[in-house]
N, C-alpha and C. Protein backbone atom coordinates (compact mmCIF):
# COMPACT_ATOMS: atom_id res chain seq x y z
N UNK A 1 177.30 37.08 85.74
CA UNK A 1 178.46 36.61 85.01
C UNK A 1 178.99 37.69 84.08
N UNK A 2 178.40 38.87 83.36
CA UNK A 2 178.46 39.74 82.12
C UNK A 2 179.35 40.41 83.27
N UNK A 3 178.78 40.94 84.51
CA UNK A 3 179.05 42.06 84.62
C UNK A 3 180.45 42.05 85.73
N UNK A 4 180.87 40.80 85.70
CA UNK A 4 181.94 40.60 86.33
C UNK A 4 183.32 41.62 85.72
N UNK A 5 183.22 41.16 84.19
CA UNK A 5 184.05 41.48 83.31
C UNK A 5 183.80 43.66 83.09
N UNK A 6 184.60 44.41 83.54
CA UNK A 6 183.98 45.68 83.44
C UNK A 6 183.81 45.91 81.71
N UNK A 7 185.06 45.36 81.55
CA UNK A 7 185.29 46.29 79.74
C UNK A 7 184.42 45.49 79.00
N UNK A 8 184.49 44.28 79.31
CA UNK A 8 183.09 43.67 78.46
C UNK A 8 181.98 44.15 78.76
N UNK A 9 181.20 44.26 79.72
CA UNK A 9 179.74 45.34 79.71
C UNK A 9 179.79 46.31 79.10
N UNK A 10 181.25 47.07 79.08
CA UNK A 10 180.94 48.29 78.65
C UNK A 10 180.51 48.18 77.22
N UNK A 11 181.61 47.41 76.99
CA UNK A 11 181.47 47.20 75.28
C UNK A 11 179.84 46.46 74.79
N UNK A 12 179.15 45.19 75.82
CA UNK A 12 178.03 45.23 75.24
C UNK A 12 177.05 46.37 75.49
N UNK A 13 177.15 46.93 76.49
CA UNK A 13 175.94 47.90 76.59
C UNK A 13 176.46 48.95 75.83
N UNK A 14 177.60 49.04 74.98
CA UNK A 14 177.46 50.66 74.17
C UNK A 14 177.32 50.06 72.95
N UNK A 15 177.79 48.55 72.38
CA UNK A 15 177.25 47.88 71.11
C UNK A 15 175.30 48.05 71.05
N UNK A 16 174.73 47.70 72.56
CA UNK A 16 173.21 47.40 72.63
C UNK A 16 172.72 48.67 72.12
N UNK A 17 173.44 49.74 72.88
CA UNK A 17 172.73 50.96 72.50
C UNK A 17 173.22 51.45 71.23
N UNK A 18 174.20 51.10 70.64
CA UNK A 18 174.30 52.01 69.10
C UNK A 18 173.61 51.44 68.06
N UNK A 19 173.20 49.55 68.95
CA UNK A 19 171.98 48.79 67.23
C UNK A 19 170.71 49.50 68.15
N UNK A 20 170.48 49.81 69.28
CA UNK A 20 168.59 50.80 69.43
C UNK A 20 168.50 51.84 68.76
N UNK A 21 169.98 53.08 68.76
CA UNK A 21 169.85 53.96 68.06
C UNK A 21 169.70 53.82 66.73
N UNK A 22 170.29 53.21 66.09
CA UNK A 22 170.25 52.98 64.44
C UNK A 22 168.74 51.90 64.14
N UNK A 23 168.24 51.26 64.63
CA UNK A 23 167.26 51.05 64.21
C UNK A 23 165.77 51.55 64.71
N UNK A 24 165.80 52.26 66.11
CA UNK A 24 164.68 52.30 66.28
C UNK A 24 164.67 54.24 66.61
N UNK A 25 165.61 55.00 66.52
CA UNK A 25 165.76 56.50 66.33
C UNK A 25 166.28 57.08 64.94
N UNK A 26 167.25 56.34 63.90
CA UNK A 26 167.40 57.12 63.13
C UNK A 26 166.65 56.02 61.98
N UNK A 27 166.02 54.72 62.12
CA UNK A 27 165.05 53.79 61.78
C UNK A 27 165.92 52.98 60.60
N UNK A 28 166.82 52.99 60.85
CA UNK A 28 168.19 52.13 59.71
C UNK A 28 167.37 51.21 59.78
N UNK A 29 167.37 50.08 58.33
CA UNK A 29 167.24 49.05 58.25
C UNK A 29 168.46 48.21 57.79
N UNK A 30 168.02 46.79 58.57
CA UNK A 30 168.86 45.44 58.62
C UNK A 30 169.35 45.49 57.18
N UNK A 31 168.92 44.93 55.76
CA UNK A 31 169.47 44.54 54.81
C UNK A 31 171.14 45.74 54.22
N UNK A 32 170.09 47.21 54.31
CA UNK A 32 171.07 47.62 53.94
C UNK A 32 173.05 47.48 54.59
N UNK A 33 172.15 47.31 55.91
CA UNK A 33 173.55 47.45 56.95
C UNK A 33 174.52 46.39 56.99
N UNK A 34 173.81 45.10 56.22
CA UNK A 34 174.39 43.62 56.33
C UNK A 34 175.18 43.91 54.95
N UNK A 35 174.77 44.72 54.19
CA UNK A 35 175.10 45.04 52.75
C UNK A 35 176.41 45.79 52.95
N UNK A 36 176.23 46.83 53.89
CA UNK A 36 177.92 47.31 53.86
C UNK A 36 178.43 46.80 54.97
N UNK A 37 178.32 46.18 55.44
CA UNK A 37 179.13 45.29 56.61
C UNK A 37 180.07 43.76 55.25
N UNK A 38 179.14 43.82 54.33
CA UNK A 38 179.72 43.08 53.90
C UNK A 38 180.87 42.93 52.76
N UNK A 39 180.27 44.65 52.05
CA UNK A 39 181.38 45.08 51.13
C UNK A 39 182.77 45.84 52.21
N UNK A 40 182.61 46.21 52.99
CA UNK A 40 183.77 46.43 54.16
C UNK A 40 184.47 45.12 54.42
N UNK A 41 184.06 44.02 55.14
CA UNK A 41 184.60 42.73 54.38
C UNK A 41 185.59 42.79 53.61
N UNK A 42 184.69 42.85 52.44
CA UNK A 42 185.93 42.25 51.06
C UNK A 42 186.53 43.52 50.99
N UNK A 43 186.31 44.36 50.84
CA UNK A 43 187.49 45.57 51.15
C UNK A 43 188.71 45.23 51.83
N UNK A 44 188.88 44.69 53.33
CA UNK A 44 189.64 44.86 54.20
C UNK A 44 190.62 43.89 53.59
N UNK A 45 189.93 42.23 52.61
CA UNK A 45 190.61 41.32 52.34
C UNK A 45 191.38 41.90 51.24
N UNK A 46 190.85 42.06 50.39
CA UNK A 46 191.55 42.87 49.23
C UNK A 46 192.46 43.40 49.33
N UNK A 47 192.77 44.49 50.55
CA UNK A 47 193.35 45.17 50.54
C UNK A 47 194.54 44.79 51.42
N UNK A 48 194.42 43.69 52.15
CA UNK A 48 195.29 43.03 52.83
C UNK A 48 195.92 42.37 52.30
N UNK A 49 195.75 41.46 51.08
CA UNK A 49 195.95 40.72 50.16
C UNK A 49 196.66 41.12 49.32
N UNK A 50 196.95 42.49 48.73
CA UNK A 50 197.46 43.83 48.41
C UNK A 50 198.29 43.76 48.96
N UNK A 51 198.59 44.17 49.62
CA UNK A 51 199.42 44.84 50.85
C UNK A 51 200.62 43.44 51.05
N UNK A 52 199.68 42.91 51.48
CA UNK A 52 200.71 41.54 51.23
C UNK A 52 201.49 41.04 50.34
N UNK A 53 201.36 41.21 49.39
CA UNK A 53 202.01 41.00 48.20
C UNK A 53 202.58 41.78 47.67
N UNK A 54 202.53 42.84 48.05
CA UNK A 54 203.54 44.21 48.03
C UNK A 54 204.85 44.02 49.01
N UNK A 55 204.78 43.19 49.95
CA UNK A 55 205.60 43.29 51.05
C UNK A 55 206.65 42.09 50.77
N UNK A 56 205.82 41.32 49.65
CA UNK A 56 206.61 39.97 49.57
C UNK A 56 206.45 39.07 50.17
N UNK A 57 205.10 38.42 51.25
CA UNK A 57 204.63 37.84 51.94
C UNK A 57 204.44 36.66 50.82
N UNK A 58 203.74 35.48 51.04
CA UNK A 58 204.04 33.87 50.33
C UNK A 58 203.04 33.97 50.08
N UNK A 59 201.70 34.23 50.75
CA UNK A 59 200.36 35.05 50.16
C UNK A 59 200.23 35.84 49.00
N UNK A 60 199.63 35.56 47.90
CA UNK A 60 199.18 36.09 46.93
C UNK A 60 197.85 36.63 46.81
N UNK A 61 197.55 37.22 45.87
CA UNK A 61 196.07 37.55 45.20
C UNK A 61 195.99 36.94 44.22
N UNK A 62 196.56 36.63 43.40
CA UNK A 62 196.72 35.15 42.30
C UNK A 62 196.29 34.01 42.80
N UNK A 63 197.36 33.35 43.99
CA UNK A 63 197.39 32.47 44.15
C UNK A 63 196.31 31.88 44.91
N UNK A 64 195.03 32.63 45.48
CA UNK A 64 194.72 32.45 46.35
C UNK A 64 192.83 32.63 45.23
N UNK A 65 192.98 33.21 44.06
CA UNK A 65 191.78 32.83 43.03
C UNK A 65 192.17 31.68 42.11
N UNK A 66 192.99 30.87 42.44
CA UNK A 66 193.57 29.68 41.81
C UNK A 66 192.79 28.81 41.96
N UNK A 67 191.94 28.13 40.95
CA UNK A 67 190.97 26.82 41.26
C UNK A 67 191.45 26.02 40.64
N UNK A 68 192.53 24.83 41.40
CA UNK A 68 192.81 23.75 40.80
C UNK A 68 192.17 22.60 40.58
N UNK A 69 192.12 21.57 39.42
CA UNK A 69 191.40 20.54 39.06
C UNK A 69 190.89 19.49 40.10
C-alpha cells in the first residue's frame, strides 16, 4: 500500500533515515529536539500573527490573548 504512492515513500524513507541519523550516528536526543520543534512552533505563530496584522487581516495578536469572562 506505502509503496504504491512514489513521493510518499520517498518522503517516508528519507524522514526514516534522517530520525536513524540524528539519533543513533550523531546520538541527538528526543527532549532536546521536541524542545526546538516546539519553540519553532511559536515562532512561526507569532510571526504570522505579525504579519497579519501588519497586512490588516481581522486577525489580531491582541485579539487573539483576549480572555473573556
Amino acid at each position: 500500500l506505502l509503496w504504491k504512492d512514489r513521493n510518499l515513500s520517498a518522503g517516508v524513507l528519507a524522514g526514516a533515515t534522517l530520525i536513524w541519523y540524528l539519533f543513533e550516528v550523531v546520538e541527538y536526543n528526543v527532549i532536546p529536539l521536541l524542545c526546538q520543534i516546539a519553540v519553532l512552533a511559536m515562532l512561526v505563530v507569532v510571526l504570522s500573527l505579525l504579519i497579519l496584522s501588519e497586512i490588516g487581516s481581522s486577525y489580531s495578536f491582541t485579539s487573539l490573548l483576549y480572555l473573556g469572562e
